[in-house]
Protein backbone atom coordinates (compact mmCIF):
# COMPACT_ATOMS: atom_id res chain seq x y z
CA UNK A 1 157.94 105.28 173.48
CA UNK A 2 160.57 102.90 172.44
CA UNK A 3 161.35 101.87 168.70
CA UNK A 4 160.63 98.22 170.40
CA UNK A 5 157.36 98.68 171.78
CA UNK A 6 156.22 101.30 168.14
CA UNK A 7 157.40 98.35 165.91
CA UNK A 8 154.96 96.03 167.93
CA UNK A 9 152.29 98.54 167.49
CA UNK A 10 152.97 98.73 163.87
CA UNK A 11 153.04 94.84 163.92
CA UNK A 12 149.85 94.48 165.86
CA UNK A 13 148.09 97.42 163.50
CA UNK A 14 149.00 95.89 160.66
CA UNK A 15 148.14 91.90 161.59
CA UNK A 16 144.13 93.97 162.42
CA UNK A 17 144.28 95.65 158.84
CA UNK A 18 145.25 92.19 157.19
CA UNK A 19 142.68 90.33 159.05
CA UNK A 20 140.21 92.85 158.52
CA UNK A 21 140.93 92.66 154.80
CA UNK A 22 140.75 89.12 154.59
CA UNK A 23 136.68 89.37 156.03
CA UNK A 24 135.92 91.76 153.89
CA UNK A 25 137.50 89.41 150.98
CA UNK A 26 136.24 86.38 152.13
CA UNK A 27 132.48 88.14 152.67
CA UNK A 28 132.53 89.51 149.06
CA UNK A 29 133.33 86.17 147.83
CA UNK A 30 130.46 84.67 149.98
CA UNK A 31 127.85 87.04 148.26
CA UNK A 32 129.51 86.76 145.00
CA UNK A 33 129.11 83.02 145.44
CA UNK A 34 125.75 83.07 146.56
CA UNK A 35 124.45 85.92 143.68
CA UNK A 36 126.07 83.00 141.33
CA UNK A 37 123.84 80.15 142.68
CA UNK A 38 121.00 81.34 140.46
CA UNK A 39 120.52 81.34 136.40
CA UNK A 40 117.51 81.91 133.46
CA UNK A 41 116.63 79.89 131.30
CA UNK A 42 114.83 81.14 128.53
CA UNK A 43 112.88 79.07 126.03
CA UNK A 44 109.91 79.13 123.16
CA UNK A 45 107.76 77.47 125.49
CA UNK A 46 104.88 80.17 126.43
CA UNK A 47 103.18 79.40 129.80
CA UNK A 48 99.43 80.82 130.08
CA UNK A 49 99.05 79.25 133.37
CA UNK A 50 101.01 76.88 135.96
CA UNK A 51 98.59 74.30 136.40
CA UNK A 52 99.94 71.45 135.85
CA UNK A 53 97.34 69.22 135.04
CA UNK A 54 96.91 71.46 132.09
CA UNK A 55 100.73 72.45 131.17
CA UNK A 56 103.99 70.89 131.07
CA UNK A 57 106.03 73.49 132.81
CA UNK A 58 105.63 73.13 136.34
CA UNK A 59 106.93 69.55 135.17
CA UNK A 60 109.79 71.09 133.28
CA UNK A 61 110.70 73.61 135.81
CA UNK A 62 111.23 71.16 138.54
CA UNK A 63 107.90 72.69 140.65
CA UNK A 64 106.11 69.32 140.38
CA UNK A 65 106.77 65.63 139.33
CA UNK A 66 105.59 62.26 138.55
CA UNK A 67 104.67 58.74 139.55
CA UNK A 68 106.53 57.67 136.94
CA UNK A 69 109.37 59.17 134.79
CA UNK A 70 111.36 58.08 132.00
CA UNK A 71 114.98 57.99 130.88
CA UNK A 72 117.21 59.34 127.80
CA UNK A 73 116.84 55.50 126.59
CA UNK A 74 112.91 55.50 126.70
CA UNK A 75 112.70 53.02 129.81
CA UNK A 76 110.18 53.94 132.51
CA UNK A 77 111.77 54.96 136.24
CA UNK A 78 110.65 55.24 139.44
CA UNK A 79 109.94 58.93 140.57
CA UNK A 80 107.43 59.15 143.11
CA UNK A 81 106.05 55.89 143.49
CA UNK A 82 108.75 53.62 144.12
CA UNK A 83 107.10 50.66 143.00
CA UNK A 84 103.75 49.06 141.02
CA UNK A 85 102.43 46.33 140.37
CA UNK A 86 99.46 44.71 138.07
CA UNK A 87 98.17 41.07 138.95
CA UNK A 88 95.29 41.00 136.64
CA UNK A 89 96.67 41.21 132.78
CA UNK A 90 96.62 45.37 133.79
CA UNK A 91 93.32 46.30 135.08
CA UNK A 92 93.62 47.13 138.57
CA UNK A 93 97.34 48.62 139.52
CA UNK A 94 98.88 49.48 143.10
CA UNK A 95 101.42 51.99 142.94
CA UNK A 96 103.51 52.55 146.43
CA UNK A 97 104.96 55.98 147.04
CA UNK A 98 107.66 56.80 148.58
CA UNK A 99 108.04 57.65 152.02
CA UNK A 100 109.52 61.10 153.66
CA UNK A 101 107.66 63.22 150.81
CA UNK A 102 106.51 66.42 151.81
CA UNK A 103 104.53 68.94 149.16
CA UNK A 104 106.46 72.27 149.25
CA UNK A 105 104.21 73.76 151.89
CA UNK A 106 105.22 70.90 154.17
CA UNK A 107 102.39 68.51 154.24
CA UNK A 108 103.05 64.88 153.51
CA UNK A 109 102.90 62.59 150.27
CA UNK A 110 100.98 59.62 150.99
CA UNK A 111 98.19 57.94 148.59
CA UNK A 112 95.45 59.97 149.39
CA UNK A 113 97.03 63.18 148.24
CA UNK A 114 98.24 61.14 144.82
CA UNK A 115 94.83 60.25 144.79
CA UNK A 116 93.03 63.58 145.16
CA UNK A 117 95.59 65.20 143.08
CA UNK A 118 94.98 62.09 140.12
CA UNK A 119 90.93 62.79 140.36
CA UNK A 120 91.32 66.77 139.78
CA UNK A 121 93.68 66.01 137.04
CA UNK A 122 90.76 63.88 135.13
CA UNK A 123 88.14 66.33 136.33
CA UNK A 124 89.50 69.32 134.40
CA UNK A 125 91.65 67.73 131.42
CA UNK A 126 89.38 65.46 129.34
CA UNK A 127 92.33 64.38 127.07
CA UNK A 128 93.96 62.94 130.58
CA UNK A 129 90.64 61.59 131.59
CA UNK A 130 90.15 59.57 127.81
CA UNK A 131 93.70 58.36 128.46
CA UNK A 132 93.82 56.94 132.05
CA UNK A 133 90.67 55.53 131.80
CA UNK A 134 90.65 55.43 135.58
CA UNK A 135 87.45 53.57 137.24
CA UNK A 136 88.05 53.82 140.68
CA UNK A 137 90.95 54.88 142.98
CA UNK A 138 91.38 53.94 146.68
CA UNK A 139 93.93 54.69 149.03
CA UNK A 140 95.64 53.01 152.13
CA UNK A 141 98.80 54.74 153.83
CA UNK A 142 101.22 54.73 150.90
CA UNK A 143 99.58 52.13 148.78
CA UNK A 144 97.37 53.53 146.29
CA UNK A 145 94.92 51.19 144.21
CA UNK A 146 93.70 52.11 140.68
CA UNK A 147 91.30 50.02 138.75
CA UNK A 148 90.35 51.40 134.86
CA UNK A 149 87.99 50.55 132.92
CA UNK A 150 89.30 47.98 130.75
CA UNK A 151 92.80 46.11 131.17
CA UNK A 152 95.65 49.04 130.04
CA UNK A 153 98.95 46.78 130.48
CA UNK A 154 100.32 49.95 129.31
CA UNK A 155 98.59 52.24 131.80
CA UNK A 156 102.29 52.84 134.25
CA UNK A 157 103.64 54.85 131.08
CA UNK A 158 100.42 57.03 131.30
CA UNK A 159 101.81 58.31 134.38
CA UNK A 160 104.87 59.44 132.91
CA UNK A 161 102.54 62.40 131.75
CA UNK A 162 103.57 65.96 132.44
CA UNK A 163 100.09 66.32 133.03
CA UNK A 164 99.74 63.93 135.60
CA UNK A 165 101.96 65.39 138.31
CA UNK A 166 101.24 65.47 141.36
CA UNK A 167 99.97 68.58 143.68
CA UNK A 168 98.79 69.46 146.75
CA UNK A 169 95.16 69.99 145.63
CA UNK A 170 94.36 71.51 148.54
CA UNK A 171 95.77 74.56 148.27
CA UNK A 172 94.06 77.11 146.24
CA UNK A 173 95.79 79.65 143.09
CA UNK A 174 96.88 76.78 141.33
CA UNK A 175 97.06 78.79 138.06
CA UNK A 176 99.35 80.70 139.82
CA UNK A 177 101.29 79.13 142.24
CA UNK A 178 100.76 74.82 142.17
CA UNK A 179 102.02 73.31 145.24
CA UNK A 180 104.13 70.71 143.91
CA UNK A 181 106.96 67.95 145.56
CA UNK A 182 110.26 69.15 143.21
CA UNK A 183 113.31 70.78 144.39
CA UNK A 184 111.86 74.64 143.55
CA UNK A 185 108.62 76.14 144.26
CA UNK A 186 106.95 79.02 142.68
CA UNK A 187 108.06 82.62 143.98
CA UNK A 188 106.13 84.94 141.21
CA UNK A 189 104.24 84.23 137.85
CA UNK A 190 103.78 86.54 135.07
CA UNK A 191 101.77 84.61 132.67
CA UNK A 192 103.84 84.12 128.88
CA UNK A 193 106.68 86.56 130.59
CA UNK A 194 108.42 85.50 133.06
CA UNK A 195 108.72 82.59 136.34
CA UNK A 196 110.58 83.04 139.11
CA UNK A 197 111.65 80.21 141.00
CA UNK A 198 113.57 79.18 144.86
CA UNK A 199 114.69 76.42 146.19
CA UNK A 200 112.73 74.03 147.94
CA UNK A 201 114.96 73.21 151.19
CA UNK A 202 112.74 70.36 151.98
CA UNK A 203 113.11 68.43 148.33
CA UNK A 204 112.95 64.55 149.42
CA UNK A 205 115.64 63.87 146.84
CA UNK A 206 118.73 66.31 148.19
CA UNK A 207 118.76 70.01 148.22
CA UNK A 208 119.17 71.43 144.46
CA UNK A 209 122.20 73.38 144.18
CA UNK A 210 121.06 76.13 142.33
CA UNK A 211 119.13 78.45 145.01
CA UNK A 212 117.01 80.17 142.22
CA UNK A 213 116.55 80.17 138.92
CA UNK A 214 114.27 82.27 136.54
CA UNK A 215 112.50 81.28 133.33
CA UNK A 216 111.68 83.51 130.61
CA UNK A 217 110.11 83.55 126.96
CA UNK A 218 110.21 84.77 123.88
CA UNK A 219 109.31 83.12 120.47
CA UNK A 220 111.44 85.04 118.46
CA UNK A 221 114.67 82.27 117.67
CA UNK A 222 117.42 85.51 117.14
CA UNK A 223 116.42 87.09 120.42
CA UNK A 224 116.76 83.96 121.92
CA UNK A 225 120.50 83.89 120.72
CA UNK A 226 121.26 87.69 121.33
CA UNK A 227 120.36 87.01 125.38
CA UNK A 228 122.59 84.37 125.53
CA UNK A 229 125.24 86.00 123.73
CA UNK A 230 124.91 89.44 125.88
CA UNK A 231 124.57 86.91 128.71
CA UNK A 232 120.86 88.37 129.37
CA UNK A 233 120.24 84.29 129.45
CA UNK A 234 122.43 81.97 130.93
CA UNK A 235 120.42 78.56 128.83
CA UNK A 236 118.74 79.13 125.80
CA UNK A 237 116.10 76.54 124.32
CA UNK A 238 116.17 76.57 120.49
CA UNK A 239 118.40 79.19 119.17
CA UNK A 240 117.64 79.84 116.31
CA UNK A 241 118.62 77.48 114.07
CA UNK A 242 121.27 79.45 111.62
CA UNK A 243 123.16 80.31 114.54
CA UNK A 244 124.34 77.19 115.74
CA UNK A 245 127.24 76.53 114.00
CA UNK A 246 128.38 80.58 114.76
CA UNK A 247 127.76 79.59 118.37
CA UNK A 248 129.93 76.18 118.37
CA UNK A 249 132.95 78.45 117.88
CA UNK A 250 132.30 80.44 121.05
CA UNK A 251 134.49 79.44 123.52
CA UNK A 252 132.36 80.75 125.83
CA UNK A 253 129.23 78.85 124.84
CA UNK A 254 128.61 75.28 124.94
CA UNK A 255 126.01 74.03 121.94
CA UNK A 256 124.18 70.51 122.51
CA UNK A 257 122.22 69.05 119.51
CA UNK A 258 120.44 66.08 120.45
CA UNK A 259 118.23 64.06 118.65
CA UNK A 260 114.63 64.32 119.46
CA UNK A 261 111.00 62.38 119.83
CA UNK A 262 109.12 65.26 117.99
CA UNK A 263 107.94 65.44 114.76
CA UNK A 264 106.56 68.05 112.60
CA UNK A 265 103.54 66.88 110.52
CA UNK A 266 100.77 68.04 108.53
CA UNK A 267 97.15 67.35 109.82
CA UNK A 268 94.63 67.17 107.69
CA UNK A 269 90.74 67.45 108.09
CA UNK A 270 89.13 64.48 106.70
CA UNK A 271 85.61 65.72 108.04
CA UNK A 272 85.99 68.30 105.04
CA UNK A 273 84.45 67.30 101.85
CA UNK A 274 87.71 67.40 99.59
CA UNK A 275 90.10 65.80 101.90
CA UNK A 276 87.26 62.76 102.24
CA UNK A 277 89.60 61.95 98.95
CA UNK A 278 92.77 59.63 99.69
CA UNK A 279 93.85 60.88 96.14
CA UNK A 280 93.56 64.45 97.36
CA UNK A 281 95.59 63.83 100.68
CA UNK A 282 98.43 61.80 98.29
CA UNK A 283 98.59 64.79 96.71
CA UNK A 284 98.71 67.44 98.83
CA UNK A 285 101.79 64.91 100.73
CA UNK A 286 103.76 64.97 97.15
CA UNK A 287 103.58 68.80 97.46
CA UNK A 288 105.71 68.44 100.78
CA UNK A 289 109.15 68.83 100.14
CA UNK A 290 110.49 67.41 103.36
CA UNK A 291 114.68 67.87 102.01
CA UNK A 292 114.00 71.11 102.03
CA UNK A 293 112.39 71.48 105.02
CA UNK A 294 115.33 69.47 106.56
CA UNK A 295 118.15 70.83 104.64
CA UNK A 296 117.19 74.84 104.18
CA UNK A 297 113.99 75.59 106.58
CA UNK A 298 115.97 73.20 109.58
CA UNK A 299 119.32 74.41 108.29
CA UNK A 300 120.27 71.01 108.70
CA UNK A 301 119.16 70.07 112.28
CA UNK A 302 116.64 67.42 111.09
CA UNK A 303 116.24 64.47 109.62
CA UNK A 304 113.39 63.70 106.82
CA UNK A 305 110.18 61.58 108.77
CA UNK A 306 108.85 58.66 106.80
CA UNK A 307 106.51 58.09 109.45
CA UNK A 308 105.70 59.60 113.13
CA UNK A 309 108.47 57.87 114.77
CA UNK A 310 112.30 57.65 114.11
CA UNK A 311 113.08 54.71 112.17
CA UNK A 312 115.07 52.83 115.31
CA UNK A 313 112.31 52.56 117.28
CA UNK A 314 110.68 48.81 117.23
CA UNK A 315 107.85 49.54 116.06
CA UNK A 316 108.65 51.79 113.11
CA UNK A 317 107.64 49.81 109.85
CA UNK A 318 109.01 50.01 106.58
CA UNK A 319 107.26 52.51 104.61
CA UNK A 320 106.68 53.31 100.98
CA UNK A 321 109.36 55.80 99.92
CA UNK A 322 108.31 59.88 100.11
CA UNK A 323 108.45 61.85 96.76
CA UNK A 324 108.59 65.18 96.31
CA UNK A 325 106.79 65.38 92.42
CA UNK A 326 104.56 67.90 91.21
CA UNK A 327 103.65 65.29 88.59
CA UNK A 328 102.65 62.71 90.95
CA UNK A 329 100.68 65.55 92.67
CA UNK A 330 99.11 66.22 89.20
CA UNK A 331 98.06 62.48 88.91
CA UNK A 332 96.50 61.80 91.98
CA UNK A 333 94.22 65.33 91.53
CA UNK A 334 92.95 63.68 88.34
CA UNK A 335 92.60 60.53 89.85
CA UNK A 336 90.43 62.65 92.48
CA UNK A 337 88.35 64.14 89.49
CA UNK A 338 89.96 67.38 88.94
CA UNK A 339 91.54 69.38 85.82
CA UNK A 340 93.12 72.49 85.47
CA UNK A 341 91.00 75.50 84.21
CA UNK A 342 92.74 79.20 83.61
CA UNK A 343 95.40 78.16 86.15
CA UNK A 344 93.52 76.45 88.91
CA UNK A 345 92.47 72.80 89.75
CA UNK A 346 88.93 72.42 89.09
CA UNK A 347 86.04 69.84 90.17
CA UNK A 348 82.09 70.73 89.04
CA UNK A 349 82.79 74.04 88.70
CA UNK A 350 84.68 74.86 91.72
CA UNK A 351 88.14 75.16 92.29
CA UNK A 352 90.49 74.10 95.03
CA UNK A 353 91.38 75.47 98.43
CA UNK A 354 92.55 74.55 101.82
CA UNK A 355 92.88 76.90 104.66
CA UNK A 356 96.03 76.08 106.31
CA UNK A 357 96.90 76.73 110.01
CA UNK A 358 100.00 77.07 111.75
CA UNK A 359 101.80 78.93 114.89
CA UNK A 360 104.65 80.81 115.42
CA UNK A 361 106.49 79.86 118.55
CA UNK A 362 108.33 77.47 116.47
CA UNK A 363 108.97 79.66 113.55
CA UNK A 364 109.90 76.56 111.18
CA UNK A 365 105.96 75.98 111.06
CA UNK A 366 105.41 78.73 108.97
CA UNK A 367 108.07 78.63 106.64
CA UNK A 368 107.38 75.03 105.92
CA UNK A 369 103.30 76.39 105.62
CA UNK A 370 104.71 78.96 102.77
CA UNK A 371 106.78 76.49 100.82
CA UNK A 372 103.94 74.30 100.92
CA UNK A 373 101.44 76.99 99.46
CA UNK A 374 103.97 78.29 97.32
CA UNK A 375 104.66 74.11 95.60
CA UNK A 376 100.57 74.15 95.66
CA UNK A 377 100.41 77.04 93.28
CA UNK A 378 102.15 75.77 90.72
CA UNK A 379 98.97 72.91 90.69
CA UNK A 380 96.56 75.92 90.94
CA UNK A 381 95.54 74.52 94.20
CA UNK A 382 95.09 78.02 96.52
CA UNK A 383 96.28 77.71 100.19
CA UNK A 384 95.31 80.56 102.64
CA UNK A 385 97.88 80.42 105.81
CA UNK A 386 95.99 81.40 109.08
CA UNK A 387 98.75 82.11 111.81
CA UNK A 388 97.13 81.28 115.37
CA UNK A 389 97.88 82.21 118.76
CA UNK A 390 97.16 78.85 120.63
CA UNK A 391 96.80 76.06 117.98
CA UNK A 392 95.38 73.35 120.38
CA UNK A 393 92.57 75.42 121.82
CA UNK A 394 92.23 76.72 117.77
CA UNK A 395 91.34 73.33 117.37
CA UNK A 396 89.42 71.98 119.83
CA UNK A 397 86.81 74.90 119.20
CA UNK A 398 87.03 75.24 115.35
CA UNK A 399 86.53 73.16 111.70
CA UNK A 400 86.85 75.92 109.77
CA UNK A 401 90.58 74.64 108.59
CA UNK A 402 91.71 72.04 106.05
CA UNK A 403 95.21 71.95 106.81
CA UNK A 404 97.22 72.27 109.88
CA UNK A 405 100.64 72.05 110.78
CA UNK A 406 101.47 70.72 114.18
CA UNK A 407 104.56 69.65 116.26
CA UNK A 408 104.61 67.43 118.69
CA UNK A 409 106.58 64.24 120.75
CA UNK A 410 105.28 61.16 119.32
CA UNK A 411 106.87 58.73 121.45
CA UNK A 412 107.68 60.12 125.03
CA UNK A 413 107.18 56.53 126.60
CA UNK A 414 109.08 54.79 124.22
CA UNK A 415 106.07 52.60 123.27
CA UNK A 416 103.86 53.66 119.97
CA UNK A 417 100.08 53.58 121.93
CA UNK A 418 100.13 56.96 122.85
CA UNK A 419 100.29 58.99 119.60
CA UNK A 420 98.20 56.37 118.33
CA UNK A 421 95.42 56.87 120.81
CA UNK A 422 95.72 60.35 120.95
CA UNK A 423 95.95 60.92 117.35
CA UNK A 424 93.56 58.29 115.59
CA UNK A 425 90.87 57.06 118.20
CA UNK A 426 87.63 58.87 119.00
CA UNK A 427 88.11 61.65 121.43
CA UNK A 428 91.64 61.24 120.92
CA UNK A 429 93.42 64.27 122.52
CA UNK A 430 94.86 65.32 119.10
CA UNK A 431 92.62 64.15 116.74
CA UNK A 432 90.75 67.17 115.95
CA UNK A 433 90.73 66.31 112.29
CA UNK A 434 87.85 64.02 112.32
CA UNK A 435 89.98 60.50 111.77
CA UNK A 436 87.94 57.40 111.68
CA UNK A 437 89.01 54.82 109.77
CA UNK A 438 87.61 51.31 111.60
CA UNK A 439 90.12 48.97 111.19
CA UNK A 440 92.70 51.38 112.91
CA UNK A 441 90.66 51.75 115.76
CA UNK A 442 90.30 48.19 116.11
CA UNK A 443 94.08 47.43 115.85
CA UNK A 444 94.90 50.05 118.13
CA UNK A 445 92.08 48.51 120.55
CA UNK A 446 94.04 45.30 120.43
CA UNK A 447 97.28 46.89 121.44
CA UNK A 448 95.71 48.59 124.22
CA UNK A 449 94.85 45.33 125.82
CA UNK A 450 98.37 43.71 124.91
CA UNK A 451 100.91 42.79 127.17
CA UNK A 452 103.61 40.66 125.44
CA UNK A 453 105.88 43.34 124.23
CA UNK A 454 107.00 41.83 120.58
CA UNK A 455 102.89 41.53 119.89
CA UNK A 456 102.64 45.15 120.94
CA UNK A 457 105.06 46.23 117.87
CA UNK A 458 103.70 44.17 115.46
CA UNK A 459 100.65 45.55 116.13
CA UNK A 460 102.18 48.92 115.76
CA UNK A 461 103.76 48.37 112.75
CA UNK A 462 100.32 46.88 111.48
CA UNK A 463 98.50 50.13 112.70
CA UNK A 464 101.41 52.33 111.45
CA UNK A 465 101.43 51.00 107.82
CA UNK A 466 97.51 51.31 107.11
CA UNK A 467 98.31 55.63 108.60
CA UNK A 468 100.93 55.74 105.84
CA UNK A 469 98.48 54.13 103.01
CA UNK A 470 95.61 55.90 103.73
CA UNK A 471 97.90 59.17 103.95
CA UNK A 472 95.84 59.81 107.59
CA UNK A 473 98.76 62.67 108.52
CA UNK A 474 101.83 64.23 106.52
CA UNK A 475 104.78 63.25 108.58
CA UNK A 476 107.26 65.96 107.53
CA UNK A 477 110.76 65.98 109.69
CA UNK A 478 111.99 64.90 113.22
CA UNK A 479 113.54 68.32 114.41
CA UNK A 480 116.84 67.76 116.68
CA UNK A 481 116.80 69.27 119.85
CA UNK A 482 119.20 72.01 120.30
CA UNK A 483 120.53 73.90 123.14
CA UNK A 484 123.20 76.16 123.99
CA UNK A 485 124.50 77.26 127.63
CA UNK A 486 127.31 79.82 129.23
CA UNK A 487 130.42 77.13 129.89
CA UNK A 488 129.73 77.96 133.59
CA UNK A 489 126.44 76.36 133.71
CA UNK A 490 127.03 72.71 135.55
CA UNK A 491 124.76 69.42 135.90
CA UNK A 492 122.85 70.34 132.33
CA UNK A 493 121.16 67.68 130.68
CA UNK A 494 119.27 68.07 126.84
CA UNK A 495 116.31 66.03 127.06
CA UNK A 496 115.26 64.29 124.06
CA UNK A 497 111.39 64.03 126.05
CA UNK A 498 111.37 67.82 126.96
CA UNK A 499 109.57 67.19 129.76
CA UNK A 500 112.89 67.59 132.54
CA UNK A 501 114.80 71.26 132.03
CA UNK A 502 115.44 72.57 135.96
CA UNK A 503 117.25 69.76 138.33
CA UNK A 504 118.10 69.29 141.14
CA UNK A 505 121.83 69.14 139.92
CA UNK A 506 121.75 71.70 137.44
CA UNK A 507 124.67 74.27 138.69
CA UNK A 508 127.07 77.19 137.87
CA UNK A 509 130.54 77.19 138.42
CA UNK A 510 131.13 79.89 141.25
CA UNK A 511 134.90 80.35 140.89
């Protein structure tokens, strides 16, 4: 063979081994890529079950959504109605959805499916039921009609709701797999483990980029911190709270501390003989010593609450100034009858005692429960802590508990009238400590059937000041919201609601 003809063999052999090379390159790359179009997420939030007219997460992990939704500046959105409407001062409502909807088993959106998935949503959650108030519902192509029972000029933001999402109602498992309209649908369910999640091709609002993700739990803060840092986690909710600053000065972290619409508060049961006593309840508040709650307990990511909302809000009034004093503490127990005897606070012969609840998924709860008991001591006042699984359902089937601490978003509308209904009218969905004070329920009454926005706030304000005199809660700190991410993690957004976590444009950087 000639040395012309071997060097084109060579030539030729090599161009096949070069080409070949470059597939097998460009392949690897492709299923590197595709591996990398998937993250977890892993967060206190424990998930007994998926349905999501009874929990937020199907909400949060982008499985189902809302009628309504609302923005990082508290202003109410389309979502999947694209329009409503009230001609009657708020009573009767027609909400249009959007068209080209399909539920993630293909079956189409339209106003009888809002509507069917709306009446099992008041059927099994009575707190949604009490706060829609809906009368009657009727439904015509993609115009759906709701009329409640008295005029709710308010009643859009109701929708915003985790609770009120929207499923196919149809389908059966909901606990376990909810047929929902967001860009990822449910591929397994371990109940307070683990949630596995794919993309829904078929998402009306573009195709999310990620083409899984996974969402995990665990309520301990540090092993929160060590799965990001191992890179076990790709988004962590919450570190824990002494690690922030360590993880701001990881390159290859990214830390985002927002501020939040939760507050951490002190309930108290007035249905219990002592706590009857506004003198008692001052007291017990000047044993709360909310600087160090923000400063040591929060480490610093909180501010101090004078009230339930964060002082910018319009309807946040001014408010008498919080003391921490043991000797204030001491006067209002004597104004209340009591005096010390061999160490403890005494009234006819018996002395003092609260049994105090609190959780552990947000771990701050029980510190701030300890300081409390420990700043009660010195009064002789005796606080047992009682740690509970599930405070809510703790709650709603018990009175054997004085004190409770609770978290929770006071404002996720932007408007004042939910916390108050929830948390001071009868059958409010948080209002398991008995509150009735008449006046309150008549002012908040009024605001319900308000529309003129400045008379809505005053009427706040109005409702808000007589909760701070009659010391109804403890409002203790507004926690920030914290979360920290791998710098390859795209399209992530810290909402100050909680209620959106997995988007449609949440990403990772592939290369």
């Amino acid at each position: 063979m000639s040395v012309k003809k071997i060097s084109m063999h060579v030539t030729a052999y090599i161009l096949v081994l070069i080409l070949s090379a470059c597939s097998v390159s460009t392949e690897s790359k492709s299923e590197s890529e595709d591996k990398k179009k998937e993250l977890t997420f892993l967060s206190n939030f424990p998930s007994e079950t998926l349905d999501p007219h009874l929990n937020y997460t199907p909400v949060r992990a982008g499985i189902a959504e809302t009628l309504v939704k609302i923005n990082e500046n508290s202003e109410l959105e389309p979502w999947l109605a694209k329009e409503w409407k009230s001609d009657d001062s708020g009573q009767t409502w027609t909400f249009t959805i959007r068209e080209n909807i399909t539920f993630q088993n293909g079956s189409k959106v339209d106003a009888e499916a809002v509507k069917r998935s709306l009446k099992r949503n008041i059927e099994v959650s009575e707190a949604m039921k009490n706060a829609l108030k809906i009368k009657t519902m009727s439904a015509d192509g993609q115009v759906l009609t709701i009329t409640t029972e008295q005029p709710l000029p308010q009643f859009p933001s109701e929708l915003v709701h985790p609770n009120t999402a929207i499923i196919d109602v149809s389908e059966a498992n909901v606990e376990q797999k909810p047929i929902g309209t967001g860009p990822f649908q449910v591929a397994s369910f371990e109940a307070n483990s683990r949630l596995e999640l794919e993309r829904y091709e078929g998402y009306w609002d573009g195709k999310a980029k990620l083409e899984r993700a996974t969402l995990t739990f665990n309520e301990d803060a540090n092993a929160r911190t060590a799965a990001l840092q191992s890179g076990d986690a790709d988004i962590v909710y919450r570190p824990a709270i002494e690690s922030i600053e360590g993880l701001k000065n990881d390159t290859s972290i990214v830390t985002d501390v927002v501020p939040s619409l939760r507050t951490h508060l002190l309930m108290y049961n007035t249905g219990k003989e002592a706590l009857k006593d506004l003198n008692v309840r001052k007291a017990v508040d000047a044993l709360i010593d909310r600087k160090a709650v923000a400063e040591s307990i929060m480490a610093g990511q909180a501010t101090v609450a004078d009230g339930p909302f964060l002082p910018d809000f319009p309807f946040a009034p001014s408010y008498e100034k919080k003391i921490f004093s043991l000797d204030a503490a001491r006067k209002y127990l004597e104004a209340a009858g009591y005096k010390m005897k061999d160490g403890k606070a005494m009234k006819d012969g018996k002395p003092l005692s609260f049994k105090l609840l609190t959780y552990s998924y947000r771990p701050e709860l029980p510190l701030m429960a300890q300081l409390l008991q420990s700043n009660a001591k010195e009064l002789g006042i005796a606080i047992e802590i009682q740690q509970v699984e599930n405070m809510d359902e703790y709650l709603a089937q018990n009175q054997d508990w004085d004190l409770a601490t609770y978290s929770l978003i006071t404002a996720p509308r932007g408007d004042a009238s939910y916390f108050l209904n929830s948390a001071y009218m009868p059958g409010g969905a948080i209002n398991p400590g008995q509150i009735r004070h008449e006046k309150l329920i008549g002012l908040i009454d009024e605001l319900n059937h308000t529309v003129e926005e400045e008379k809505r706030n005053g009427l706040a304000k109005e409702a808000i000041t007589i909760i701070d005199q009659e010391a109804l809660h403890s409002f203790i700190v507004h926690p920030h919201n914290f979360v920290a991410y791998k710098d390859y993690v795209k399209g992530w957004k810290t909402s100050k609601s909680e209620y959106y976590i997995l988007t449609k444009d949440l990403d990772v950087k592939t290369t």
